[in-house]
PDB file of N, CA and C in Angstrom:
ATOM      1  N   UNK A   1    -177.494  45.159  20.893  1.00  0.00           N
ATOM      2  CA  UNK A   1    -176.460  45.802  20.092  1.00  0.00           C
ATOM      3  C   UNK A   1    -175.964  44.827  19.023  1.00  0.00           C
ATOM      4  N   UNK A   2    -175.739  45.315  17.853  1.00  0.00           N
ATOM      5  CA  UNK A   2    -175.158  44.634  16.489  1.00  0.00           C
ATOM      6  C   UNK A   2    -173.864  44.769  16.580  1.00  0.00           C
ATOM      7  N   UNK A   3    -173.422  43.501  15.612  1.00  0.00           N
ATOM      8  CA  UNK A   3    -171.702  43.847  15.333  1.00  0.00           C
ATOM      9  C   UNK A   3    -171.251  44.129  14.328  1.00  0.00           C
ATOM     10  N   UNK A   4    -172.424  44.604  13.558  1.00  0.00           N
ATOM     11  CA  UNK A   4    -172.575  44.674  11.794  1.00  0.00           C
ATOM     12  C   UNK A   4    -171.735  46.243  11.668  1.00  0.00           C
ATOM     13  N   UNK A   5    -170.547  45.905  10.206  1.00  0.00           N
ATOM     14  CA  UNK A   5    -169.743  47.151  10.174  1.00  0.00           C
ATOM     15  C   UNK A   5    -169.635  46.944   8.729  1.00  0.00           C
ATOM     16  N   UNK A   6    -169.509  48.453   8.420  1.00  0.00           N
ATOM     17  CA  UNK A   6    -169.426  48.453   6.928  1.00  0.00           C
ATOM     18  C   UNK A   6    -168.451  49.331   6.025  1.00  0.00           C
ATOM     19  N   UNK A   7    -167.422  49.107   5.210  1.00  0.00           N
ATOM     20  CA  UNK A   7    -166.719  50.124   4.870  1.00  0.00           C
ATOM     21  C   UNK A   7    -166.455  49.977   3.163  1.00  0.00           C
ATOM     22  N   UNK A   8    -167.149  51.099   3.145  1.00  0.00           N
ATOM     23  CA  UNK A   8    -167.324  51.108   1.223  1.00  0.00           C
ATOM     24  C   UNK A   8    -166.065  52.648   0.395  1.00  0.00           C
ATOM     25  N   UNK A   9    -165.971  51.889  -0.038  1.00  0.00           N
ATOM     26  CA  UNK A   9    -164.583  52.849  -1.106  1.00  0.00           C
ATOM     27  C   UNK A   9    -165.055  52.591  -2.151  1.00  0.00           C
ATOM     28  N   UNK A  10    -164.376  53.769  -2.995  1.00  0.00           N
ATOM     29  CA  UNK A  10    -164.573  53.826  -4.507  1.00  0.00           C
ATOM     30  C   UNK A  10    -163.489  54.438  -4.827  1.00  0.00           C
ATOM     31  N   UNK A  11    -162.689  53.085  -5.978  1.00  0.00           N
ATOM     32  CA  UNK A  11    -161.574  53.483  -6.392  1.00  0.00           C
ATOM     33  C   UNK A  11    -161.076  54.110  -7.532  1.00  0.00           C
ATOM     34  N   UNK A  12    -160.145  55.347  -7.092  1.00  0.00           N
ATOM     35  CA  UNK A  12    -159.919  56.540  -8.028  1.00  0.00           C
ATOM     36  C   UNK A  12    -160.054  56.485  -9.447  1.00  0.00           C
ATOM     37  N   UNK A  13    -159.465  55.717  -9.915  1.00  0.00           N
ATOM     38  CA  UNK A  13    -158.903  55.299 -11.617  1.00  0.00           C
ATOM     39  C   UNK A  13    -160.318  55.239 -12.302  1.00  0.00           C
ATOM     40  N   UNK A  14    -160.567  53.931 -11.516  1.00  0.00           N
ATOM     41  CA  UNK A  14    -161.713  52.915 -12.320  1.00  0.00           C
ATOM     42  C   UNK A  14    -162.756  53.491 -12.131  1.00  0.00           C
ATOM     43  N   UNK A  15    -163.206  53.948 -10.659  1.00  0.00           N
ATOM     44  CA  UNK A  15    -164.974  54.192 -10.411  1.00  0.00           C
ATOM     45  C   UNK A  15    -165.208  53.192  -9.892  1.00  0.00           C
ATOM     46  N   UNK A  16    -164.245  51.917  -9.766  1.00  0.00           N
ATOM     47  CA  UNK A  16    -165.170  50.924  -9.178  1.00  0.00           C
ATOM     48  C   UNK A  16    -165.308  50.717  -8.058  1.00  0.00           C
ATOM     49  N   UNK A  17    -166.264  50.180  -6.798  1.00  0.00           N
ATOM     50  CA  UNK A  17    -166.806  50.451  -6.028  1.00  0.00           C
ATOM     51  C   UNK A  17    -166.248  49.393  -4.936  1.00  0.00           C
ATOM     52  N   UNK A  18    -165.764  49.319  -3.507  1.00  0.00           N
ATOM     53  CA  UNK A  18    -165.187  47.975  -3.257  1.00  0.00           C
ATOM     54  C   UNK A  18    -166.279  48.220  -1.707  1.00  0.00           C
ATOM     55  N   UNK A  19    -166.513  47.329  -1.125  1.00  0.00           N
ATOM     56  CA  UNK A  19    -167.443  46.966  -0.352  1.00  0.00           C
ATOM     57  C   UNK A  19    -166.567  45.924   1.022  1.00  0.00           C
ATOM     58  N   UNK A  20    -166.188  46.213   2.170  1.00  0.00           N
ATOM     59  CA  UNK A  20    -165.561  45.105   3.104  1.00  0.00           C
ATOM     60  C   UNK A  20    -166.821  45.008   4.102  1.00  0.00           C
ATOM     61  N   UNK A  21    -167.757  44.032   4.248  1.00  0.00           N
ATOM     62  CA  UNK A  21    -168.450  44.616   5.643  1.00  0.00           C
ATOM     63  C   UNK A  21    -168.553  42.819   6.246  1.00  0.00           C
ATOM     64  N   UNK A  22    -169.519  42.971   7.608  1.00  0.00           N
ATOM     65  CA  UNK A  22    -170.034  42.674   8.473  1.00  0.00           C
ATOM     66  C   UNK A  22    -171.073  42.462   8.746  1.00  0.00           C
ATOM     67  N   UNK A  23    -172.113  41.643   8.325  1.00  0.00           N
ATOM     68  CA  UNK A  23    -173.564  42.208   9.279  1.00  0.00           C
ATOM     69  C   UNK A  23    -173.815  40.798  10.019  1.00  0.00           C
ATOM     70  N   UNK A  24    -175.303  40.871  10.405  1.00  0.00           N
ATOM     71  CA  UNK A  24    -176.181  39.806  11.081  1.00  0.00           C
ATOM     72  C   UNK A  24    -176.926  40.153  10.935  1.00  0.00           C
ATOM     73  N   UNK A  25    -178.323  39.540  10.254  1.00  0.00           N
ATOM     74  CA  UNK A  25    -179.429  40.044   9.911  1.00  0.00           C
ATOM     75  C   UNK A  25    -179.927  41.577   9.340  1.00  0.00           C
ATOM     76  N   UNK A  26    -178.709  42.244   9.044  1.00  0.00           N
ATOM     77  CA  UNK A  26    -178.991  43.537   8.180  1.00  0.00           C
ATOM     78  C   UNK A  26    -179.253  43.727   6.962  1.00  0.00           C
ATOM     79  N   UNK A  27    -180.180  44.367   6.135  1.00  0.00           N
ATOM     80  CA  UNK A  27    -180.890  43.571   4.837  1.00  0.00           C
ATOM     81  C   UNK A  27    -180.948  45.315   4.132  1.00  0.00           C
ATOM     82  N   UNK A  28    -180.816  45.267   3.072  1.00  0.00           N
ATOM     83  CA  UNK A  28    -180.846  46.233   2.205  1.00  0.00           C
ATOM     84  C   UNK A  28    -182.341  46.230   1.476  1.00  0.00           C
ATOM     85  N   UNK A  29    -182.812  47.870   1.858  1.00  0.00           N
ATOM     86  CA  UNK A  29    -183.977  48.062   0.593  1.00  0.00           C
ATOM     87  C   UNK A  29    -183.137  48.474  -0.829  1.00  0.00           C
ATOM     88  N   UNK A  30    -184.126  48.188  -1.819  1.00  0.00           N
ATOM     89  CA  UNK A  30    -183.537  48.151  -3.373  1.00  0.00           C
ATOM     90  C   UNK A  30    -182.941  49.320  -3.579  1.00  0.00           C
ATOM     91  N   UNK A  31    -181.678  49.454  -3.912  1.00  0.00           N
ATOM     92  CA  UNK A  31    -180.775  50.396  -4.224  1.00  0.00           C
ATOM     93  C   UNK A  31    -179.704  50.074  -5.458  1.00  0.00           C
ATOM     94  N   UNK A  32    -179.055  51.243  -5.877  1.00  0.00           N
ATOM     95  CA  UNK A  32    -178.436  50.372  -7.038  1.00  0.00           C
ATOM     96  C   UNK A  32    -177.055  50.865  -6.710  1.00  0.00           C
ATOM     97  N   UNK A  33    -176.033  51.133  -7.497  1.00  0.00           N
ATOM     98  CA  UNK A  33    -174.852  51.726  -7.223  1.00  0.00           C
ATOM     99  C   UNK A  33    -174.389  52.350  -8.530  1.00  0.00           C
ATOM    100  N   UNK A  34    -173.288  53.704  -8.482  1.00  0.00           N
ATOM    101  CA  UNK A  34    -173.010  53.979  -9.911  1.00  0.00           C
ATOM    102  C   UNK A  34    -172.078  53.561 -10.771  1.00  0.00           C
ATOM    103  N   UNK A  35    -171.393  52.546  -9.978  1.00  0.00           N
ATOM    104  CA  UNK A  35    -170.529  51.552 -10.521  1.00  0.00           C
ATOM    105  C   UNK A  35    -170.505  50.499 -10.579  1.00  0.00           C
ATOM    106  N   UNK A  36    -169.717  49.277 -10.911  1.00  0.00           N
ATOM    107  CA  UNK A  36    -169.359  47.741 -10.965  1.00  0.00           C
ATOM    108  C   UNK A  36    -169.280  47.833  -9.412  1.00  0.00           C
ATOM    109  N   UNK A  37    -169.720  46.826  -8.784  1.00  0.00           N
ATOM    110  CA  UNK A  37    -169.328  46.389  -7.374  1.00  0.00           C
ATOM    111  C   UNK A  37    -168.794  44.845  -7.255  1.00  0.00           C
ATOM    112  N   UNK A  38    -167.416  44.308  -6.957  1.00  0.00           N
ATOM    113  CA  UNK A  38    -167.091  43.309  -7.025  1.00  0.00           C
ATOM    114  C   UNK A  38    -166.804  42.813  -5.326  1.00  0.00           C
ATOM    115  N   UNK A  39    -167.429  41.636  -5.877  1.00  0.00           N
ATOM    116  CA  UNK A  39    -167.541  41.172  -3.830  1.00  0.00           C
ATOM    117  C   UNK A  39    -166.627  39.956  -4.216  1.00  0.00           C
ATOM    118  N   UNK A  40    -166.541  39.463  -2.785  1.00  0.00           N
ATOM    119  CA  UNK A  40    -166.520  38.320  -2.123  1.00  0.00           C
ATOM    120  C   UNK A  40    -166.658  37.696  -0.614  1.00  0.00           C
ATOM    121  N   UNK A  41    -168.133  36.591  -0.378  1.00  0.00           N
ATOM    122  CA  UNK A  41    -168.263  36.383   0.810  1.00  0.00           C
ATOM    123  C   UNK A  41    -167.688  35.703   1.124  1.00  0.00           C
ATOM    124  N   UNK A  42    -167.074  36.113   2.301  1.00  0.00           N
ATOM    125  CA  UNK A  42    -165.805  35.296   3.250  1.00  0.00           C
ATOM    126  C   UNK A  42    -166.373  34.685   3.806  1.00  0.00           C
ATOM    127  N   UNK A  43    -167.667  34.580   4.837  1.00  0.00           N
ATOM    128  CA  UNK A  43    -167.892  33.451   5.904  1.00  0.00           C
ATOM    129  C   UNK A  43    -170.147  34.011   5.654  1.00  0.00           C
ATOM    130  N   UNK A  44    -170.432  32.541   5.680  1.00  0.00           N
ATOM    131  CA  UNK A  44    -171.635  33.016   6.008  1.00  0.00           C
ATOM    132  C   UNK A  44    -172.357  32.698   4.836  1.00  0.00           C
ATOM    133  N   UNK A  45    -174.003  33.125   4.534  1.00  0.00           N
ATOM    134  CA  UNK A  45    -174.522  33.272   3.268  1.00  0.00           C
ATOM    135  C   UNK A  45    -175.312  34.913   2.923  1.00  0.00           C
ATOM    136  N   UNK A  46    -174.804  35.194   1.865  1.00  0.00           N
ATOM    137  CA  UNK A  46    -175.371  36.522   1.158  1.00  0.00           C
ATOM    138  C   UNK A  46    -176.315  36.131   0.493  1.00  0.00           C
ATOM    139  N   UNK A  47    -177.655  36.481   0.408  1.00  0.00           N
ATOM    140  CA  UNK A  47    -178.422  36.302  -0.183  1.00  0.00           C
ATOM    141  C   UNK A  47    -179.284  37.415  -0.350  1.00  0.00           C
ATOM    142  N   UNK A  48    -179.302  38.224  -2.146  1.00  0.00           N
ATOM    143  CA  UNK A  48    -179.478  39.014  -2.848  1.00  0.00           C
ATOM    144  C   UNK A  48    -180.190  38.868  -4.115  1.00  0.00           C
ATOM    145  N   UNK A  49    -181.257  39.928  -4.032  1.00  0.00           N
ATOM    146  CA  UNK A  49    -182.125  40.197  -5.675  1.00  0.00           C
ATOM    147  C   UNK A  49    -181.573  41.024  -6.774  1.00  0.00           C
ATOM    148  N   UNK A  50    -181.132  40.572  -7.795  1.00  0.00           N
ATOM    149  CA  UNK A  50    -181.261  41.244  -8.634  1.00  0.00           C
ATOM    150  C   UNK A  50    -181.793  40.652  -9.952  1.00  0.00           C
ATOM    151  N   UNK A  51    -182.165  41.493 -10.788  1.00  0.00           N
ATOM    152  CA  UNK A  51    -183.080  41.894 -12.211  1.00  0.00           C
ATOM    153  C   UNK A  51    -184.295  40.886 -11.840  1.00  0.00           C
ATOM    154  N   UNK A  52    -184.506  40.969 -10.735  1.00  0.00           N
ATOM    155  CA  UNK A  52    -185.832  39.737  -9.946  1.00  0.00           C
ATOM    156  C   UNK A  52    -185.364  38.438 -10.162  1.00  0.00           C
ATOM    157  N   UNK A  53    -184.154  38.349  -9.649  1.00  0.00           N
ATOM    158  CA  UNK A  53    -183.885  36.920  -9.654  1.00  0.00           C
ATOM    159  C   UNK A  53    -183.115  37.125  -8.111  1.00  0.00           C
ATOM    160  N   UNK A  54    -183.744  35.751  -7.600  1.00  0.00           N
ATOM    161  CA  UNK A  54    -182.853  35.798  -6.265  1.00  0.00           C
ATOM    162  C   UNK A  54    -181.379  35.046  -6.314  1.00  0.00           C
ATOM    163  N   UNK A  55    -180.793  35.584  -5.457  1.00  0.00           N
ATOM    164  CA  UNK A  55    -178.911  35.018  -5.807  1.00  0.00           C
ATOM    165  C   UNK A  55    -178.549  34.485  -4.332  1.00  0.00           C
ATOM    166  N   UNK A  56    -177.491  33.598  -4.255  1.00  0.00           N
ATOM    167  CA  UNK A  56    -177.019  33.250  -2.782  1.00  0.00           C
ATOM    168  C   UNK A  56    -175.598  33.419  -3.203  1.00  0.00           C
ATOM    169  N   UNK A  57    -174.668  33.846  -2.617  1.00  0.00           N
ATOM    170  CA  UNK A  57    -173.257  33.646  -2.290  1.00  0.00           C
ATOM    171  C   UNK A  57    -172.319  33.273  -1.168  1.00  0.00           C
ATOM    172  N   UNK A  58    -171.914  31.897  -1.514  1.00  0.00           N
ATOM    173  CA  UNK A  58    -170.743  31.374  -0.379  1.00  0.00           C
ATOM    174  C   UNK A  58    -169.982  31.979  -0.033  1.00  0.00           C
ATOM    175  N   UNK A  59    -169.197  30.918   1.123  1.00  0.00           N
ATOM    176  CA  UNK A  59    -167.413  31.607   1.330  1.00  0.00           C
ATOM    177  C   UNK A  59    -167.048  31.393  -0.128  1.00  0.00           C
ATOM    178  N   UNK A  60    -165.939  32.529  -0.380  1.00  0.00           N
ATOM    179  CA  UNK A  60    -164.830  32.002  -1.680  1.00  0.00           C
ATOM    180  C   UNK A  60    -166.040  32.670  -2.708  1.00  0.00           C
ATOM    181  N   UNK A  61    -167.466  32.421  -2.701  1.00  0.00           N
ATOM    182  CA  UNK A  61    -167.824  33.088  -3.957  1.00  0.00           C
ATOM    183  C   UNK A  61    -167.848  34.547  -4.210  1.00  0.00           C
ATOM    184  N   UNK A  62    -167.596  34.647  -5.594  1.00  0.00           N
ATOM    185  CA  UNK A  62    -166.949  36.336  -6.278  1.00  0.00           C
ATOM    186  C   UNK A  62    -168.874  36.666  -6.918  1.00  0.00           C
ATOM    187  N   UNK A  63    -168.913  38.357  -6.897  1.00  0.00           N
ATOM    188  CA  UNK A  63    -169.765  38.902  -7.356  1.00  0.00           C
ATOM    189  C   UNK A  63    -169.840  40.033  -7.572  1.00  0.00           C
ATOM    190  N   UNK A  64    -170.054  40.042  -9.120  1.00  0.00           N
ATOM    191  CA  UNK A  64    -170.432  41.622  -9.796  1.00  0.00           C
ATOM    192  C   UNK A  64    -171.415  41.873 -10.245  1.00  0.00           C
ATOM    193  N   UNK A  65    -171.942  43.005  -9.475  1.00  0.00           N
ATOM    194  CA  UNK A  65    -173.477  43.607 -10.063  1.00  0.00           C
ATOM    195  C   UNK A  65    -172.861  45.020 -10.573  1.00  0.00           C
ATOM    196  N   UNK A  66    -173.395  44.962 -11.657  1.00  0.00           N
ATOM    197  CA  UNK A  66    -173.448  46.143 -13.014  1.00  0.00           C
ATOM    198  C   UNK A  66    -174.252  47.534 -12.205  1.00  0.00           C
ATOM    199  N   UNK A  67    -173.667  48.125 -12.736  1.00  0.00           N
ATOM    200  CA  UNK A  67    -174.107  49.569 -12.150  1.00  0.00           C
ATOM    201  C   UNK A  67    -175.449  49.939 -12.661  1.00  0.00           C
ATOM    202  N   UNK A  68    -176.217  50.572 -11.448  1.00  0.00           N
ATOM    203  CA  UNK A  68    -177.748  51.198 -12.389  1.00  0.00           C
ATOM    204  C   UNK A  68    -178.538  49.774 -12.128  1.00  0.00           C
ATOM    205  N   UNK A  69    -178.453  48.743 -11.928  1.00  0.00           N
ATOM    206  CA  UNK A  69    -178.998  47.371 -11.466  1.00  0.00           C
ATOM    207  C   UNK A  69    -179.590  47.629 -10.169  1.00  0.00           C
ATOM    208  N   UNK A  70    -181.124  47.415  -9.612  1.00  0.00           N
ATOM    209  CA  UNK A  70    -181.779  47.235  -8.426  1.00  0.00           C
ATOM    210  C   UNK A  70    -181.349  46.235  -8.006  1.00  0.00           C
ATOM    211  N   UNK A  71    -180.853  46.025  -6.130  1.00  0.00           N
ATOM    212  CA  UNK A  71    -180.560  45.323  -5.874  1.00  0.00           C
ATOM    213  C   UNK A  71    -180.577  45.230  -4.429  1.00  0.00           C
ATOM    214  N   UNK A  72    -181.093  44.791  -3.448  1.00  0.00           N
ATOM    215  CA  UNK A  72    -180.924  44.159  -2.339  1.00  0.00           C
ATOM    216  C   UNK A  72    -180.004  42.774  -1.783  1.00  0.00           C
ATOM    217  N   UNK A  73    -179.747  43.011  -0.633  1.00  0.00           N
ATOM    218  CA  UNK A  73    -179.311  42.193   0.348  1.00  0.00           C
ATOM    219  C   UNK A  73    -179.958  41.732   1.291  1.00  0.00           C
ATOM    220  N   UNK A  74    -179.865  40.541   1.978  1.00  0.00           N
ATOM    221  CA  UNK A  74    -180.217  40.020   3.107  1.00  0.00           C
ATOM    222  C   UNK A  74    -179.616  38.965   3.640  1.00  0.00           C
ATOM    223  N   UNK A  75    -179.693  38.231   5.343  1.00  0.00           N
ATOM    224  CA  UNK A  75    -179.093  37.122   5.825  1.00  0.00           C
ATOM    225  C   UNK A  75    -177.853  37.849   6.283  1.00  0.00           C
ATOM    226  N   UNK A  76    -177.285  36.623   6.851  1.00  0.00           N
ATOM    227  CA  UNK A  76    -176.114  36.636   7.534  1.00  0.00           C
ATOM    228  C   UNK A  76    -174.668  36.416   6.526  1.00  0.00           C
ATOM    229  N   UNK A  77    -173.789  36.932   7.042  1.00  0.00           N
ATOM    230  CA  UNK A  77    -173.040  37.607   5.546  1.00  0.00           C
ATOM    231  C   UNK A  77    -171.521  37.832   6.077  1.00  0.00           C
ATOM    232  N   UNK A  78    -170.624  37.843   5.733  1.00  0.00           N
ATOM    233  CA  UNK A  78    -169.452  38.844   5.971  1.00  0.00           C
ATOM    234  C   UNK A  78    -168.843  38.875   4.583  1.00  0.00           C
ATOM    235  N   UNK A  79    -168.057  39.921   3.818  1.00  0.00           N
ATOM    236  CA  UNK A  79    -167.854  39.811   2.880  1.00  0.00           C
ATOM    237  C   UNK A  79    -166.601  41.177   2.527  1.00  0.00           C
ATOM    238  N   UNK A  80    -166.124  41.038   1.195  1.00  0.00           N
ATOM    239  CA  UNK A  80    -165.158  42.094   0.839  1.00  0.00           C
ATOM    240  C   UNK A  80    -164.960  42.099  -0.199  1.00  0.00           C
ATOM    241  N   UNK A  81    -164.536  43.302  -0.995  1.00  0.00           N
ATOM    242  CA  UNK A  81    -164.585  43.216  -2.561  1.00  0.00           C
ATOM    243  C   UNK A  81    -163.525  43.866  -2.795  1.00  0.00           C
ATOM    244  N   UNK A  82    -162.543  43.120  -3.259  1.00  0.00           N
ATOM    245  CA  UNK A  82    -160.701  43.530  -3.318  1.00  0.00           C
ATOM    246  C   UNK A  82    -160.552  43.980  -4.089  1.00  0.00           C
ATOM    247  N   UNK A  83    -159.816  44.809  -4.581  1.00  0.00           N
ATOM    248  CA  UNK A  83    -159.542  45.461  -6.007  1.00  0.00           C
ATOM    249  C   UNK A  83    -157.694  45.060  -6.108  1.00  0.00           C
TER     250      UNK A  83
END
């Protein structure tokens, strides 16, 4: 059993997209989103493709991927995207 949890909102005004989750080894096939998605990983490393470039994100580091952008996830992660 996993402890991986995920809770995605999209906020009224803007459209923009906020993301709080959880995983362990849960990895995303390429998907995009229809908005700005602004993160930040709290504990752990995120490590993500986009425009074929691979990306890593710390604790404390902030991230926005542009809407309509292919993009995956992978690794161990916890993260949240505050508005």
């Amino acid at each position: 059993m996993t402890n991986d949890w995920l809770e995605l909102r999209q906020h009224a005004d803007s459209g923009i997209e906020t993301i709080k989750a959880h995983f362990e080894g849960h990895a995303y096939d390429p998907h995009w989103h229809d908005s700005y998605l602004v993160g930040i990983t709290l504990s752990g490393t995120q490590q993500f493709s986009c425009r074929r470039e691979r990306h890593r994100s710390h604790p404390a580091t902030p991230s926005c991927l542009n809407p309509a952008r292919s993009t995956t996830a992978t690794r161990r992660w916890r993260g949240a995207s505050p508005i």
